[in-house]
C-alpha atoms as a PDB file:
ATOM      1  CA  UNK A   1      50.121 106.324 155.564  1.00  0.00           C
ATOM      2  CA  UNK A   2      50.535 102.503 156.207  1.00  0.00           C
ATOM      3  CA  UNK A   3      47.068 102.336 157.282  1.00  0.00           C
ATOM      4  CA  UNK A   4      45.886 104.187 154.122  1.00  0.00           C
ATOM      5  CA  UNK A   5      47.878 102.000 151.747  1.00  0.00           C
ATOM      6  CA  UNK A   6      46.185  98.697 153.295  1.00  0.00           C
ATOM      7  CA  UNK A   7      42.428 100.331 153.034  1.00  0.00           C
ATOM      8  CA  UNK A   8      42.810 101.284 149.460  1.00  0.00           C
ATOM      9  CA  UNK A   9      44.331  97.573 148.306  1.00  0.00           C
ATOM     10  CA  UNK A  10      41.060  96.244 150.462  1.00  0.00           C
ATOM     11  CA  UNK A  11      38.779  98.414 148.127  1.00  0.00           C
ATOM     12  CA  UNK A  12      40.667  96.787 145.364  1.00  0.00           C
ATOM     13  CA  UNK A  13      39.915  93.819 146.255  1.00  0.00           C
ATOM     14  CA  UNK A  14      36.228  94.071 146.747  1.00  0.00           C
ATOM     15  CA  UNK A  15      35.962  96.082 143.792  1.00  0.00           C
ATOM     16  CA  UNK A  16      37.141  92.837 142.072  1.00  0.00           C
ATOM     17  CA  UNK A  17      35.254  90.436 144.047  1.00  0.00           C
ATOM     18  CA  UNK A  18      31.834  92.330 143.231  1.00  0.00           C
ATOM     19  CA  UNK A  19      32.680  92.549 139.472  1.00  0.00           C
ATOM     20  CA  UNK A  20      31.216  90.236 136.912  1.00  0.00           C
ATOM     21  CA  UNK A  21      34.206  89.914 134.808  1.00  0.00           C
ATOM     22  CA  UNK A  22      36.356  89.059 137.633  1.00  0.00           C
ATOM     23  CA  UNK A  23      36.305  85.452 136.018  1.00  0.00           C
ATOM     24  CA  UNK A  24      37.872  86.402 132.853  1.00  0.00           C
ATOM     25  CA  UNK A  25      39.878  89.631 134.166  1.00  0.00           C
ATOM     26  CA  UNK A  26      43.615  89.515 133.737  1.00  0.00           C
ATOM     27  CA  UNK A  27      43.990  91.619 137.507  1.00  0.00           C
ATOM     28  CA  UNK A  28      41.455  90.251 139.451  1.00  0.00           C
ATOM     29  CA  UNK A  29      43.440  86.510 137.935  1.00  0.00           C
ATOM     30  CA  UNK A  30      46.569  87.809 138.795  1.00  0.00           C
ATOM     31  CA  UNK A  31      45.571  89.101 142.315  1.00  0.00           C
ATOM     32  CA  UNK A  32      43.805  85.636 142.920  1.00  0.00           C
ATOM     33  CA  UNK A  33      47.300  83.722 142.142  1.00  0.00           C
ATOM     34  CA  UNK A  34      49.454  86.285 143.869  1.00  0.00           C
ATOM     35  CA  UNK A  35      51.055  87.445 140.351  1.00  0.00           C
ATOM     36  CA  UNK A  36      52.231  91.514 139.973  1.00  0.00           C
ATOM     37  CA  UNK A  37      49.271  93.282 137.885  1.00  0.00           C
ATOM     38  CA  UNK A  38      49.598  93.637 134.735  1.00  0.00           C
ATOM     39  CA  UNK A  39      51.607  97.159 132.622  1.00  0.00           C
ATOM     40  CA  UNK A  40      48.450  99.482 130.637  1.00  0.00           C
ATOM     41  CA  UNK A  41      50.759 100.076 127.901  1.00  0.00           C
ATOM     42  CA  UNK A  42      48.915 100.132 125.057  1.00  0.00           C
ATOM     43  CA  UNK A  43      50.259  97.060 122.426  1.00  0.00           C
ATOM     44  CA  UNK A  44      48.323  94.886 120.167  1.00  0.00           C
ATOM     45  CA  UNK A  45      50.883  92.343 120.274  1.00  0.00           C
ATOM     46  CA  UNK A  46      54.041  91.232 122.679  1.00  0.00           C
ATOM     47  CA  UNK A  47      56.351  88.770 120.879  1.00  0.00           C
ATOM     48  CA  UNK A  48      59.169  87.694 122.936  1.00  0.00           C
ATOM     49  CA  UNK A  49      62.680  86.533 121.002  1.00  0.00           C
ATOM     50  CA  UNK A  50      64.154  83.500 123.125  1.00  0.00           C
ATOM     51  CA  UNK A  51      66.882  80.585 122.546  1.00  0.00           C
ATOM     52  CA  UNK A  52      67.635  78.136 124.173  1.00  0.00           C
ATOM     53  CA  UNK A  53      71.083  78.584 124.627  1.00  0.00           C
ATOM     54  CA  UNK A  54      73.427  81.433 123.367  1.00  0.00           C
ATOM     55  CA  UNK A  55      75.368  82.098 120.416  1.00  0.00           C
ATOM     56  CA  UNK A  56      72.311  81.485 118.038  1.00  0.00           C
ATOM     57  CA  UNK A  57      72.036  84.960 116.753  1.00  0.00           C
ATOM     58  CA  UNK A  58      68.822  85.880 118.597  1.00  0.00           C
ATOM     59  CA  UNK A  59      69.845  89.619 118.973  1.00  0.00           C
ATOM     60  CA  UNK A  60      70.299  90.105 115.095  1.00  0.00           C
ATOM     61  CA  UNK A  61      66.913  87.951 114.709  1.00  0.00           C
ATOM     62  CA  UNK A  62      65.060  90.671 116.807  1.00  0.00           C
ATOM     63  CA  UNK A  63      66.706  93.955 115.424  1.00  0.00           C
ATOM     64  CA  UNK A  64      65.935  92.598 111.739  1.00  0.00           C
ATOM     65  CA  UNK A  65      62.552  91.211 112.668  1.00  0.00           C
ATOM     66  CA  UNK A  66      61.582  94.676 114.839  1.00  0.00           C
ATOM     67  CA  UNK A  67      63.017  96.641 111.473  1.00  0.00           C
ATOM     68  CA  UNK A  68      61.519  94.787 109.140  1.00  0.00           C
ATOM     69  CA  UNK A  69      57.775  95.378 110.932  1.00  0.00           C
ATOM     70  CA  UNK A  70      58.171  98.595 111.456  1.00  0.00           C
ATOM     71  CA  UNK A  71      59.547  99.018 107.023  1.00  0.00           C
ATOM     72  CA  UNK A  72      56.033  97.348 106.487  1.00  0.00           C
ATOM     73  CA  UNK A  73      54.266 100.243 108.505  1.00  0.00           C
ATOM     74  CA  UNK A  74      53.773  98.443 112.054  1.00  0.00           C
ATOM     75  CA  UNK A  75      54.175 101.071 114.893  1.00  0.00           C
ATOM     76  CA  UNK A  76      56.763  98.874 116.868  1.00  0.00           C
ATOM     77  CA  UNK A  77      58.526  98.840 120.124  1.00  0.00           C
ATOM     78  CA  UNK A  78      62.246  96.727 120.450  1.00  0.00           C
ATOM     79  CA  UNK A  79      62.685  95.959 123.945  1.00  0.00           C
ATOM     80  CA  UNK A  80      66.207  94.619 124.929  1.00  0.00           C
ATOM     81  CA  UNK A  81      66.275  92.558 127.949  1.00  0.00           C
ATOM     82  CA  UNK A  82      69.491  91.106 128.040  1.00  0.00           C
ATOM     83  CA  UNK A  83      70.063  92.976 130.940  1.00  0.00           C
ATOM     84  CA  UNK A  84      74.101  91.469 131.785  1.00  0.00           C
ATOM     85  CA  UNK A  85      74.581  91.874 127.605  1.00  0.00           C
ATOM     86  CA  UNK A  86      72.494  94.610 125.883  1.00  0.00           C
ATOM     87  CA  UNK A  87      73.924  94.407 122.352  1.00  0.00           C
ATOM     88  CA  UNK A  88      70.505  95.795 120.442  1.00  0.00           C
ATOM     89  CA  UNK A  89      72.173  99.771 120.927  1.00  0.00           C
ATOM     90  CA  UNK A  90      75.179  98.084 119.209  1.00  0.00           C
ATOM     91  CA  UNK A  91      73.586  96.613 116.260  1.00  0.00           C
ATOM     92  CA  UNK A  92      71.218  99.776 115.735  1.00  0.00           C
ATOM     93  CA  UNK A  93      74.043 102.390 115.537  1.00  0.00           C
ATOM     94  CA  UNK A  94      73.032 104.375 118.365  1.00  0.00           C
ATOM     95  CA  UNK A  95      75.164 103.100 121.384  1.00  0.00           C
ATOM     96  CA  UNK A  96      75.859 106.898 122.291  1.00  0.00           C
ATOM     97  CA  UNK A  97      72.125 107.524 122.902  1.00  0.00           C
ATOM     98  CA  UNK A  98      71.212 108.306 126.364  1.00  0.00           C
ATOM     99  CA  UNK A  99      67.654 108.299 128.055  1.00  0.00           C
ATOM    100  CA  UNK A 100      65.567 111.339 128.426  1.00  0.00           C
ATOM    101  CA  UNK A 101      62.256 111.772 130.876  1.00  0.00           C
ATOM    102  CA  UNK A 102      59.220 114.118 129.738  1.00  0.00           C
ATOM    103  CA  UNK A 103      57.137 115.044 132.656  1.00  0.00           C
ATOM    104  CA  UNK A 104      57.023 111.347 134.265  1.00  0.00           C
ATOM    105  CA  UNK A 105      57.652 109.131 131.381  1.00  0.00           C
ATOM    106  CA  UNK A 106      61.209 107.770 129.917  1.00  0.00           C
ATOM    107  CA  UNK A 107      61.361 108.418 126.486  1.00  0.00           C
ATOM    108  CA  UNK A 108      62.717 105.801 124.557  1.00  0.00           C
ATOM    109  CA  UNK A 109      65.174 106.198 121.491  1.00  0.00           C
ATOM    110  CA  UNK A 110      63.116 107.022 118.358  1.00  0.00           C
ATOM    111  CA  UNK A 111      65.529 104.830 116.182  1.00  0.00           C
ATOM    112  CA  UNK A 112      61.841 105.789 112.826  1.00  0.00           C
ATOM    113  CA  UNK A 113      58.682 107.350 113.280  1.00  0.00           C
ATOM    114  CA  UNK A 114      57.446 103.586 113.775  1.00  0.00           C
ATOM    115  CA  UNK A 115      60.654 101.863 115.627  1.00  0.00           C
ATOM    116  CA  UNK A 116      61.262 103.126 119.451  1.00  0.00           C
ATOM    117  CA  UNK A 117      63.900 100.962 121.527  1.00  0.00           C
ATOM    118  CA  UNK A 118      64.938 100.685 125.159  1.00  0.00           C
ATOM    119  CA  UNK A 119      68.055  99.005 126.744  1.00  0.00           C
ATOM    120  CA  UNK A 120      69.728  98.850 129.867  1.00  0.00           C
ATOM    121  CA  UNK A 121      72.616  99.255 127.312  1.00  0.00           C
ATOM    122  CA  UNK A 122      71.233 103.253 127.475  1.00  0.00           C
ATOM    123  CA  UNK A 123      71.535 103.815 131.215  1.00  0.00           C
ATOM    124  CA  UNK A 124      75.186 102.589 131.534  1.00  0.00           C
ATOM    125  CA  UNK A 125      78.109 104.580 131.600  1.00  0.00           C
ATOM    126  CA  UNK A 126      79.909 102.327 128.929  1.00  0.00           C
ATOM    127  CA  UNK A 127      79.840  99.462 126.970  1.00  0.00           C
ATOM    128  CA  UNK A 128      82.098  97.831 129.414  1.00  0.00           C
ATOM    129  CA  UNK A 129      80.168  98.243 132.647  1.00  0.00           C
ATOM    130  CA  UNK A 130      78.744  95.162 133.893  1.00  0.00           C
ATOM    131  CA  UNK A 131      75.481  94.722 135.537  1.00  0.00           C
ATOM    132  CA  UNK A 132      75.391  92.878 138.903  1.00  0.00           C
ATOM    133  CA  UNK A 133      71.754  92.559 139.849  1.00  0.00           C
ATOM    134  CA  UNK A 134      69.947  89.545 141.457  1.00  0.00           C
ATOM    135  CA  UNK A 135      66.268  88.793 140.229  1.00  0.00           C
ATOM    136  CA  UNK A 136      64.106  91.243 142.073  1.00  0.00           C
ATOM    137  CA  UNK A 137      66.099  94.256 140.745  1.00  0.00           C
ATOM    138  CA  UNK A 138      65.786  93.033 137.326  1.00  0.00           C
ATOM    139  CA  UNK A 139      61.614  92.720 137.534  1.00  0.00           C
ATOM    140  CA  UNK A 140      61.897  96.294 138.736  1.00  0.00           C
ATOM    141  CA  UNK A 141      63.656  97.082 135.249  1.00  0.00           C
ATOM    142  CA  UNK A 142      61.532  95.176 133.379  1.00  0.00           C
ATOM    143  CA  UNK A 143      58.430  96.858 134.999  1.00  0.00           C
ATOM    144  CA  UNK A 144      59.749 100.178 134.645  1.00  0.00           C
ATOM    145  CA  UNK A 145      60.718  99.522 130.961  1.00  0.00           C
ATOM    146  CA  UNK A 146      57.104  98.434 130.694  1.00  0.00           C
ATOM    147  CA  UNK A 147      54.733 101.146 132.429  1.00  0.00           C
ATOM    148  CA  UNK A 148      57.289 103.612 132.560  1.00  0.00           C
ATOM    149  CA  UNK A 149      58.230 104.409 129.258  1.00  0.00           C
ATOM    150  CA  UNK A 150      56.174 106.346 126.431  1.00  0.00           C
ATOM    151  CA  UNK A 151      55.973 103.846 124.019  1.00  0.00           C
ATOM    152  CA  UNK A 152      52.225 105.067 122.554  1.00  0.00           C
ATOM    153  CA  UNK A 153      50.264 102.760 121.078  1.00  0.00           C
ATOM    154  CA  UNK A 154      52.318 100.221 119.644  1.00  0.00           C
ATOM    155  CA  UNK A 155      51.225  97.595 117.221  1.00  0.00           C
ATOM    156  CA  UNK A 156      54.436  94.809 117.982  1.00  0.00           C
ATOM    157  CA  UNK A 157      56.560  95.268 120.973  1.00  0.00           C
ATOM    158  CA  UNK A 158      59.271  92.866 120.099  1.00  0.00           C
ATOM    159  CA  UNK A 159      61.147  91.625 123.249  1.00  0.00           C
ATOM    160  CA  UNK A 160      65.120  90.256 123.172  1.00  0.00           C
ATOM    161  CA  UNK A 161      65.366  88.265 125.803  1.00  0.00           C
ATOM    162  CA  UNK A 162      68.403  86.604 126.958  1.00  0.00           C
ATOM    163  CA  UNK A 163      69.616  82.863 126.522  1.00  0.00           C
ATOM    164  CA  UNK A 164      67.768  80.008 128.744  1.00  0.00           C
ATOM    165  CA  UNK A 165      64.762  80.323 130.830  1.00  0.00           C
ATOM    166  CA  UNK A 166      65.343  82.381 133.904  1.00  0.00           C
ATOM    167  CA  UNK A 167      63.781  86.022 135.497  1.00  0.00           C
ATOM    168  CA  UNK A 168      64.015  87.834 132.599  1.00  0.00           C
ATOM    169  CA  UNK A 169      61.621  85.876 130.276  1.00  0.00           C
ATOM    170  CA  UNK A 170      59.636  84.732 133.745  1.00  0.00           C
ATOM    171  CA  UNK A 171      58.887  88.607 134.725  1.00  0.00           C
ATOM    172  CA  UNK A 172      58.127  90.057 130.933  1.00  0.00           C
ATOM    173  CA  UNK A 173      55.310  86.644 131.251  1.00  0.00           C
ATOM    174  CA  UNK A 174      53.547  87.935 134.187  1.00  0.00           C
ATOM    175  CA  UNK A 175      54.075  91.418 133.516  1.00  0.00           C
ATOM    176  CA  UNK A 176      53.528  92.579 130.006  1.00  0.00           C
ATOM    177  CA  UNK A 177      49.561  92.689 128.406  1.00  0.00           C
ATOM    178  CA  UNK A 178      48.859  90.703 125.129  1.00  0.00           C
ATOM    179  CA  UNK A 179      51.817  88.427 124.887  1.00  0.00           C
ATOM    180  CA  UNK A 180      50.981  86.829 121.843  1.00  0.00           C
ATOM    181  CA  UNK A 181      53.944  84.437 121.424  1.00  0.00           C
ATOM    182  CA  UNK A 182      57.324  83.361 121.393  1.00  0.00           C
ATOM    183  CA  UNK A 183      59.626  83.130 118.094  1.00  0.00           C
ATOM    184  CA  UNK A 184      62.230  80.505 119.562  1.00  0.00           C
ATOM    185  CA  UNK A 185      65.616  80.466 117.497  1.00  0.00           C
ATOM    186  CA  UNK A 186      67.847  78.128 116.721  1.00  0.00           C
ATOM    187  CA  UNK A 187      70.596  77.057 114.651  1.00  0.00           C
ATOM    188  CA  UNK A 188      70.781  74.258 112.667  1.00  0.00           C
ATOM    189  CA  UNK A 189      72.986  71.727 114.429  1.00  0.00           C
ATOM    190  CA  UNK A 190      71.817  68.911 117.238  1.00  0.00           C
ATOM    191  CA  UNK A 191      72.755  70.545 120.315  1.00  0.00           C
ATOM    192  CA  UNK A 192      71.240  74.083 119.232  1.00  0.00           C
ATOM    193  CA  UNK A 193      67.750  72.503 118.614  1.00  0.00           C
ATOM    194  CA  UNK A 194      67.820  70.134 121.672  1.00  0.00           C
ATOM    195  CA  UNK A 195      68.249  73.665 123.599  1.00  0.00           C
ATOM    196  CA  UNK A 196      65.451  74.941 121.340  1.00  0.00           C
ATOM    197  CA  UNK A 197      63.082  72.596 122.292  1.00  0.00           C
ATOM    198  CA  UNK A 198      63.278  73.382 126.110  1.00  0.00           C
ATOM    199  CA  UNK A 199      62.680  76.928 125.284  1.00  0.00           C
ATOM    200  CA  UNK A 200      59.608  75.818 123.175  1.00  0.00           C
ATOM    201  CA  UNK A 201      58.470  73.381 126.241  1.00  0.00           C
ATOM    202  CA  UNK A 202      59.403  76.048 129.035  1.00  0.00           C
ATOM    203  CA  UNK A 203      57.006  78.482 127.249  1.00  0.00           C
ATOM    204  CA  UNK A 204      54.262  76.292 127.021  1.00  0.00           C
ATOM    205  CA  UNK A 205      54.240  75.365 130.547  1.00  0.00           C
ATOM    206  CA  UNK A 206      53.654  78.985 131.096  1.00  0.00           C
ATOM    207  CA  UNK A 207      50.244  78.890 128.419  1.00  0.00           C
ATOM    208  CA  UNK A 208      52.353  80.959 126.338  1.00  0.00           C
ATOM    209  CA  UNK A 209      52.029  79.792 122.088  1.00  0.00           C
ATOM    210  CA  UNK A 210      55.101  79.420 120.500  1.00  0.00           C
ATOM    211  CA  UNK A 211      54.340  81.623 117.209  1.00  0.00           C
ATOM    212  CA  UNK A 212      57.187  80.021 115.314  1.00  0.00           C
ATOM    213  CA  UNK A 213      60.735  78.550 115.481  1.00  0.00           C
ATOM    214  CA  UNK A 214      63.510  80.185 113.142  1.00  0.00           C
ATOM    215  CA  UNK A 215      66.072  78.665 111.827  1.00  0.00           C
ATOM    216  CA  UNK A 216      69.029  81.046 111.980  1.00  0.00           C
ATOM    217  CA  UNK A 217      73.046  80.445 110.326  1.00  0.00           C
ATOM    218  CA  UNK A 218      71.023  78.097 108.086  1.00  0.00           C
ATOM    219  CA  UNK A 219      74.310  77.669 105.449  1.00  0.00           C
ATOM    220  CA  UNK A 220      76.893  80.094 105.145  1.00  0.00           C
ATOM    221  CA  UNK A 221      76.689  82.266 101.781  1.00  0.00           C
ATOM    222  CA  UNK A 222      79.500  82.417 100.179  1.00  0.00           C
ATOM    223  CA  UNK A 223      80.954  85.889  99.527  1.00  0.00           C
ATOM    224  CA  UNK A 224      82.242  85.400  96.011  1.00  0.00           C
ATOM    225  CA  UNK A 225      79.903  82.727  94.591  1.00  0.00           C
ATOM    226  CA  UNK A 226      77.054  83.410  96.516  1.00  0.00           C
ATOM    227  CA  UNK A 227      76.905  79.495  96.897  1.00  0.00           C
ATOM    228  CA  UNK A 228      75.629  77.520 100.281  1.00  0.00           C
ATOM    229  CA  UNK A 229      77.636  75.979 102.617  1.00  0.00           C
ATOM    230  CA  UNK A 230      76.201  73.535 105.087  1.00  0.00           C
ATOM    231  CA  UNK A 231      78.586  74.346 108.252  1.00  0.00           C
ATOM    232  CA  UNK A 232      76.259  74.039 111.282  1.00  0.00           C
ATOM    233  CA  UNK A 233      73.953  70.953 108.775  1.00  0.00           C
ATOM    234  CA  UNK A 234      70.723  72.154 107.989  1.00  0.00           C
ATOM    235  CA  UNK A 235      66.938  71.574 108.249  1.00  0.00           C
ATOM    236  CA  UNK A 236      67.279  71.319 111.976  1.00  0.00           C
ATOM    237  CA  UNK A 237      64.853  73.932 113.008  1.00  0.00           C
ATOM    238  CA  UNK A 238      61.859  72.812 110.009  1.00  0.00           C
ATOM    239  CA  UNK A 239      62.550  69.163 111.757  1.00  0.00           C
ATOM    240  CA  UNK A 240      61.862  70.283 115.662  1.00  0.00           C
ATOM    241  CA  UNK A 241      58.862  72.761 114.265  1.00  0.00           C
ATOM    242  CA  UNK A 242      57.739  69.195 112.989  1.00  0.00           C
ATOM    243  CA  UNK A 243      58.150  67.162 116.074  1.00  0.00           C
ATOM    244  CA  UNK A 244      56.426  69.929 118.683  1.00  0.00           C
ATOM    245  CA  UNK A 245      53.572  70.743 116.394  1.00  0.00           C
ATOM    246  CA  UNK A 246      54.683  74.619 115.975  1.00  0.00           C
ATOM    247  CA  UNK A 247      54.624  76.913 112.876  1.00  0.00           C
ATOM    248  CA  UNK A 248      58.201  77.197 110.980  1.00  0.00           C
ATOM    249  CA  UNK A 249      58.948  80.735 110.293  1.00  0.00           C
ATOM    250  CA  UNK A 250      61.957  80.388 107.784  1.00  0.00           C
ATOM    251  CA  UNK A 251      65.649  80.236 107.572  1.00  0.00           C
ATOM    252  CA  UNK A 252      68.017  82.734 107.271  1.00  0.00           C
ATOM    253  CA  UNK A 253      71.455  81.999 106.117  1.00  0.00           C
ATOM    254  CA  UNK A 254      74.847  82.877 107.648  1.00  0.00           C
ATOM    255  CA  UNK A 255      75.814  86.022 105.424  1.00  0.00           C
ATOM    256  CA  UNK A 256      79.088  87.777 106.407  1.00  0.00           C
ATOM    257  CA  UNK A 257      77.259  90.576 105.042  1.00  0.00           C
ATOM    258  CA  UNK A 258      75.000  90.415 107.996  1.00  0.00           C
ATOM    259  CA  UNK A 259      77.583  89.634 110.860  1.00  0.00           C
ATOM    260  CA  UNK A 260      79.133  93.218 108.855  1.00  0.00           C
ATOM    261  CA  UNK A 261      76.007  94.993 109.239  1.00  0.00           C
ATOM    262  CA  UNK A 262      75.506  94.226 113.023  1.00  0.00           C
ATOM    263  CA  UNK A 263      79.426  95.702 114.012  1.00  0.00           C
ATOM    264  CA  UNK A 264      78.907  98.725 111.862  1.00  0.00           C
ATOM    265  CA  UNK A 265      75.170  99.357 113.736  1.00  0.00           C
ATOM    266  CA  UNK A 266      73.267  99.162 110.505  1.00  0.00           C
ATOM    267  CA  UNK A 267      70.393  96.785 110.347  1.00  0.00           C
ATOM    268  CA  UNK A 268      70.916  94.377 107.724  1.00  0.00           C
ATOM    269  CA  UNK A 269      67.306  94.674 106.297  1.00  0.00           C
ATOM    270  CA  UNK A 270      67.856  98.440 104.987  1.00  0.00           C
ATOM    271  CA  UNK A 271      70.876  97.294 102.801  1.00  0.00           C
ATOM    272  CA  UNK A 272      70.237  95.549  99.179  1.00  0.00           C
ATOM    273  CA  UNK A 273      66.419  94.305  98.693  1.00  0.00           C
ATOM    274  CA  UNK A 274      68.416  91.896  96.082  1.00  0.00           C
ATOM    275  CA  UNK A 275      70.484  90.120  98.861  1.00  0.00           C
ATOM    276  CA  UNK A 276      68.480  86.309  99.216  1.00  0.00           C
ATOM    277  CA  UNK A 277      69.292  86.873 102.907  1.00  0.00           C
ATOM    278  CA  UNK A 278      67.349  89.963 103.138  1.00  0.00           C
ATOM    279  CA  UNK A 279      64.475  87.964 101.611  1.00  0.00           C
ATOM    280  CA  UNK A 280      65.067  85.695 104.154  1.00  0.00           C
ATOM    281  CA  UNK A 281      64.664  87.877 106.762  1.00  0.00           C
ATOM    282  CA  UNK A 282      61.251  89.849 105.121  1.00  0.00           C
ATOM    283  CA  UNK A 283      59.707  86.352 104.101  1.00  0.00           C
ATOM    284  CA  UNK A 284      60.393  85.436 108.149  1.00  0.00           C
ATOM    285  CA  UNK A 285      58.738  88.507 109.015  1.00  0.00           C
ATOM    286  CA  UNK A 286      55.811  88.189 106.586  1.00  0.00           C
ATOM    287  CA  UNK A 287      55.300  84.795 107.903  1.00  0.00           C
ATOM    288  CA  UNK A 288      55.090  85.770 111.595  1.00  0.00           C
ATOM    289  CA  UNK A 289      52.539  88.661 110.892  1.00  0.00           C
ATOM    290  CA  UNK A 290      50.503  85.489 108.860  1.00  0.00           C
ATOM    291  CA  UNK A 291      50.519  83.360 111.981  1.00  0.00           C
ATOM    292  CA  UNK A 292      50.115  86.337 114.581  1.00  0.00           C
ATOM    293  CA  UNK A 293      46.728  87.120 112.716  1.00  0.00           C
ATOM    294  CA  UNK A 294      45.731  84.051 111.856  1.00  0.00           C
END
């Protein structure tokens, strides 16, 4: 068996060798620099959801964002790889959900006919469980949640990944097809952005474009004015956008309403259209869509 498994990677190899697109070929690339080949799953677009530290609200950026895309009509995919904290099943409602195979494919949880989602936060036995993996076992998750699920043919997979720059975001680089970008978010306030910025930097050493940088918690709406309160500054995420040379995507405020939302597992984009932080959140969308087909 040993002997068969060497002579088939050996054809592989010379299949690639002889081939005139070997040049340009994302596996006969990979297989040149020793990188895993890449998942066939069929997506148009891979945006990955990063900070640079935690606390920033990137989980409730992704949900909205992957909601809001697929409200618009986008077939899209919301993968959560916060492997040691998968809050997405949280802030979608469906916690309870459990995995299901059909034939040899994981099915993931059909949150609208265009939204699917998959978690590690589905294959534990509670919310309290931790997970104790080193990095290998973690690029096996994130490869299975890649090749192994039926996702069809998606036209966003949306990825939440978790704070800083380790495995997680380095495997779903070298593994997933047609990564188009990476929305980096940040709050408004010094040490957020300086955190930002080695997100943006750390992607683009990896020939990844940042698509945008949102400012999230951008002033605190008051719940009985509807007024703006400055409590983490402001403009801090428009001023680093500036400095690196990247697209802005928008701000979204701090809304109570939104924090509310996220605990009750109701994405805050299918409450009031009239909310300004709603807007927010669909002009943020709209925006990325611009620059993604631009």
């Amino acid at each position: 068996m040993e002997d068969q498994k060497h002579s088939k990677e050996e054809e592989c190899d010379q299949e690639c060798d002889s081939c005139p697109s070997a040049a340009t070929c994302d596996t006969a690339q990979g297989k040149a620099k020793g990188l895993p080949e890449k998942s066939k799953i069929d997506v148009k677009h891979v945006i990955l959801v990063l900070s640079g530290k935690g606390g920033v609200g990137k989980s409730t950026v992704s949900v909205n964002l992957a909601f809001a895309l697929s409200a618009h009509g986008y077939k899209t995919g919301l993968m959560d790889l916060d492997i040691h904290g998968p809050n997405v099943p949280k802030m979608l409602g469906i916690e309870d959900q459990k995995l299901t195979t059909l034939g040899n494919m994981i099915q993931p949880i059909r949150m609208t006919g265009n939204l699917s989602v998959i978690s590690m936060g589905f294959l534990l036995p509670d919310a309290s469980t931790p997970v104790i993996w080193r990095g290998p076992m973690k690029m096996s998750a994130i490869s299975q949640f890649l090749s192994d699920v039926d996702w069809g043919p998606l036209d966003f997979l949306v990825v939440d990944l978790p704070p800083g720059t380790g495995d997680e975001a380095l495997s779903i680089i070298q593994l997933a097809p047609n990564v188009t970008g990476a929305v980096i978010v940040t709050t408004p306030q010094d040490v957020a952005t300086m955190d930002a910025m080695k997100a943006t930097k750390f992607v683009e050493k990896l020939d990844i474009p940042v698509v945008g940088i949102v400012e999230n918690m951008s002033a605190l709406v008051c719940p009985h004015c509807q007024g703006e309160i400055d409590l983490f500054g402001s403009g801090g995420g428009k001023r680093i956008a500036e400095e690196l040379g990247v697209p802005f995507l928008g701000s979204i405020p701090l809304d109570p309403e939104m924090r509310k939302a996220g605990d009750e597992g109701k994405p805050f984009v299918i409450r009031s259209r009239d909310s300004p932080t709603w807007k927010s959140v669909d002009a943020v969308m709209e925006e990325l869509v611009r620059v993604v087909e631009k």
